[in-house]
C-alpha atoms as a PDB file:
ATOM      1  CA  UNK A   1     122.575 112.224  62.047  1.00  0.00           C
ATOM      2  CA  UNK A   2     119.426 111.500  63.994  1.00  0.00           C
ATOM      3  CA  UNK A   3     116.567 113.693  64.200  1.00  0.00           C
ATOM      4  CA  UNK A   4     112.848 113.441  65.118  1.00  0.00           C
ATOM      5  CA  UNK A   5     110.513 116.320  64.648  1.00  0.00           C
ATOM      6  CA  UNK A   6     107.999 116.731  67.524  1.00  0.00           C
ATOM      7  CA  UNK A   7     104.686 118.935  67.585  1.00  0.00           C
ATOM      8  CA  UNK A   8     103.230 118.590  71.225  1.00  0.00           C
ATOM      9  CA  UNK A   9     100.315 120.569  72.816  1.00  0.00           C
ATOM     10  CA  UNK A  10     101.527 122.407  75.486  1.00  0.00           C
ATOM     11  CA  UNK A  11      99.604 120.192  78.154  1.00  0.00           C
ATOM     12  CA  UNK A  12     101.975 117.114  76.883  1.00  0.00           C
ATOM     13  CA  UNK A  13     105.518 118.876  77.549  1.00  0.00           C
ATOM     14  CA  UNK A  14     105.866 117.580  80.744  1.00  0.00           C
ATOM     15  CA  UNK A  15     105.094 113.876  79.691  1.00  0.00           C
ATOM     16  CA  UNK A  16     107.284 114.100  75.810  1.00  0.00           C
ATOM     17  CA  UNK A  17     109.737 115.408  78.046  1.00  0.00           C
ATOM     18  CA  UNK A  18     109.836 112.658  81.003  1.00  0.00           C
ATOM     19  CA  UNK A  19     109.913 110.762  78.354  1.00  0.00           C
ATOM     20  CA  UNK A  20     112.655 111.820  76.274  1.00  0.00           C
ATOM     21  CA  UNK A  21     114.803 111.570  79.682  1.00  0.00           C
ATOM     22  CA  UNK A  22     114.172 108.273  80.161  1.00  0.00           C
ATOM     23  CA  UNK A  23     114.734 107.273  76.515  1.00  0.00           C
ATOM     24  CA  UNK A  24     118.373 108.794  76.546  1.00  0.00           C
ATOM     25  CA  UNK A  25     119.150 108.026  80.246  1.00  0.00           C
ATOM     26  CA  UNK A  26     122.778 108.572  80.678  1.00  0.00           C
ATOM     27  CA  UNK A  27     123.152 110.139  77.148  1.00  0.00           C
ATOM     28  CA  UNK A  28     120.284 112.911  77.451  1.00  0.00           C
ATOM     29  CA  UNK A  29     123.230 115.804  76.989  1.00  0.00           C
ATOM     30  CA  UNK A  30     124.292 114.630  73.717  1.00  0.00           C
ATOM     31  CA  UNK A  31     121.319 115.422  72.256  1.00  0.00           C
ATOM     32  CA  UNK A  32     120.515 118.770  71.203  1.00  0.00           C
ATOM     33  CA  UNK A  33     116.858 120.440  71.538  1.00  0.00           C
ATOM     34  CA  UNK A  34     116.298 122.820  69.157  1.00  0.00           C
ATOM     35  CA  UNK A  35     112.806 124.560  69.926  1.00  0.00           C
ATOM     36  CA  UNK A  36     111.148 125.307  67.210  1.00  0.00           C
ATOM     37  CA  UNK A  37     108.065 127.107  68.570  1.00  0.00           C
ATOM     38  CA  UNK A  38     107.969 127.453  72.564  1.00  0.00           C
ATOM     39  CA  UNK A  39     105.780 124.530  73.617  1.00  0.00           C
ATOM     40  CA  UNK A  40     104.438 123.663  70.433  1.00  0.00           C
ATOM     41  CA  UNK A  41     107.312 122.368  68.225  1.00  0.00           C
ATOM     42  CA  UNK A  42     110.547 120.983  69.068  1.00  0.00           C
ATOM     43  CA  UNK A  43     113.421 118.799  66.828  1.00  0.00           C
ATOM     44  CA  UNK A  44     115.690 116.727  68.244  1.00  0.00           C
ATOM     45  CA  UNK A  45     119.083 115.810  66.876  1.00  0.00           C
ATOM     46  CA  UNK A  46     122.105 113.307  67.885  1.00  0.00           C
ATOM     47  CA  UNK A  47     124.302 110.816  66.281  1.00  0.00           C
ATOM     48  CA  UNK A  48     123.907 107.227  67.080  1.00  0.00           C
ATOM     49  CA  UNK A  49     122.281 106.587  70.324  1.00  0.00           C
ATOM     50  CA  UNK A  50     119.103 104.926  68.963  1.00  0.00           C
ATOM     51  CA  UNK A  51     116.874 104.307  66.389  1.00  0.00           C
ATOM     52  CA  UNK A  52     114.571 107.555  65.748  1.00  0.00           C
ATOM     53  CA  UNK A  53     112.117 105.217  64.686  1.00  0.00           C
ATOM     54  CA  UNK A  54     112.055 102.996  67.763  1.00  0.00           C
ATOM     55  CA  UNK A  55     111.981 105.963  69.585  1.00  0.00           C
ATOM     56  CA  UNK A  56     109.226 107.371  67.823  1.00  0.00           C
ATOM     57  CA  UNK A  57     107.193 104.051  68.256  1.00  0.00           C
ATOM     58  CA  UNK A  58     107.036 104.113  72.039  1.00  0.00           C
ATOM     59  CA  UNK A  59     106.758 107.785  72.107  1.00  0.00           C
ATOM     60  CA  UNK A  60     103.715 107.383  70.055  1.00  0.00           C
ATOM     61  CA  UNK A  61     102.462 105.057  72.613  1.00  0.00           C
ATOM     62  CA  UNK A  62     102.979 106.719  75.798  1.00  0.00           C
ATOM     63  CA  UNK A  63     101.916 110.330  74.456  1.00  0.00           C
ATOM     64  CA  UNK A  64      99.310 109.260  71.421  1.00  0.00           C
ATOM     65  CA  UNK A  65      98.684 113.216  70.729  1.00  0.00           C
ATOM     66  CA  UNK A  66     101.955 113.997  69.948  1.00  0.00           C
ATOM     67  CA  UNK A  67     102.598 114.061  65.982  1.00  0.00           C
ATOM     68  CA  UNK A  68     106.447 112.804  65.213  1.00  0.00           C
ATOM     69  CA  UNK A  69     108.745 113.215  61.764  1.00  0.00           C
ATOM     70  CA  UNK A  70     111.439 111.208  61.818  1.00  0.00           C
ATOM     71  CA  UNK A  71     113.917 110.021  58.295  1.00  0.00           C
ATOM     72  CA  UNK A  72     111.874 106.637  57.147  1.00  0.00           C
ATOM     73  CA  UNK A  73     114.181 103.027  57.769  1.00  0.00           C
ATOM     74  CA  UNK A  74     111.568 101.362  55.380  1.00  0.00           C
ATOM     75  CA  UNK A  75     112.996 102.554  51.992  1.00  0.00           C
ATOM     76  CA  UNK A  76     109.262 103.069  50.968  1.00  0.00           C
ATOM     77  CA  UNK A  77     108.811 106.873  51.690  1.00  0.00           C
ATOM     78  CA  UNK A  78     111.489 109.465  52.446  1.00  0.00           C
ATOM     79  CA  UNK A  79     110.108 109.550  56.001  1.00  0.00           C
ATOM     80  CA  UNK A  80     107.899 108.725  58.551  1.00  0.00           C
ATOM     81  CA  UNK A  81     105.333 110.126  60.856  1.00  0.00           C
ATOM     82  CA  UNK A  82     103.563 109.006  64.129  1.00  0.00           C
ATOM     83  CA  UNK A  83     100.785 109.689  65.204  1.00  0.00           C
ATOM     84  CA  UNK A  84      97.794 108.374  68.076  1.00  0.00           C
ATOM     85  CA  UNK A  85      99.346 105.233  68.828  1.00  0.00           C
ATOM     86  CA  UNK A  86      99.864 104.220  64.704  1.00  0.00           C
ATOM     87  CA  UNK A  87     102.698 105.129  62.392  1.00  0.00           C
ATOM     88  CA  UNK A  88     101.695 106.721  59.280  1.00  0.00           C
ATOM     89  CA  UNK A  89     102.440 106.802  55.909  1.00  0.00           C
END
């Protein structure tokens, strides 16, 4: 199971979610949006699809403000966070 944890300011939910749509395309309704805290903090889950990290990457890039958990594919740290354009450690 996929998941990426997402805190946004509320002046980004119209851009994290544009993008989100266009990262799923045709599979956007077999992921499920679990809102944390109404425009603040939201976690996505699905199973296969794509690569949270990828995802993550380019999400980072087109909304730098956003700060994003997602389970680590480096085997160095249990996870991994992004953050203003940079993944962190």
């Amino acid at each position: 199971m996929n998941y990426l944890n997402i805190l946004y300011q509320p002046n980004d939910h119209d851009a994290l979610f544009t993008f989100l749509r266009n990262a799923f395309q045709q599979h956007v309704d077999e992921v499920n949006v679990e809102t944390i805290v109404s425009d603040t903090y939201v976690k996505l889950v699905w199973t296969g699809l794509a690569d949270p990290n990828e995802i993550a990457g380019q999400l980072t890039e087109a909304v730098p403000s956003v700060l994003i958990e997602c389970e680590s594919n480096t085997g160095i740290d249990m996870y991994s966070r992004y953050f203003n354009k940079s993944q962190l450690w």
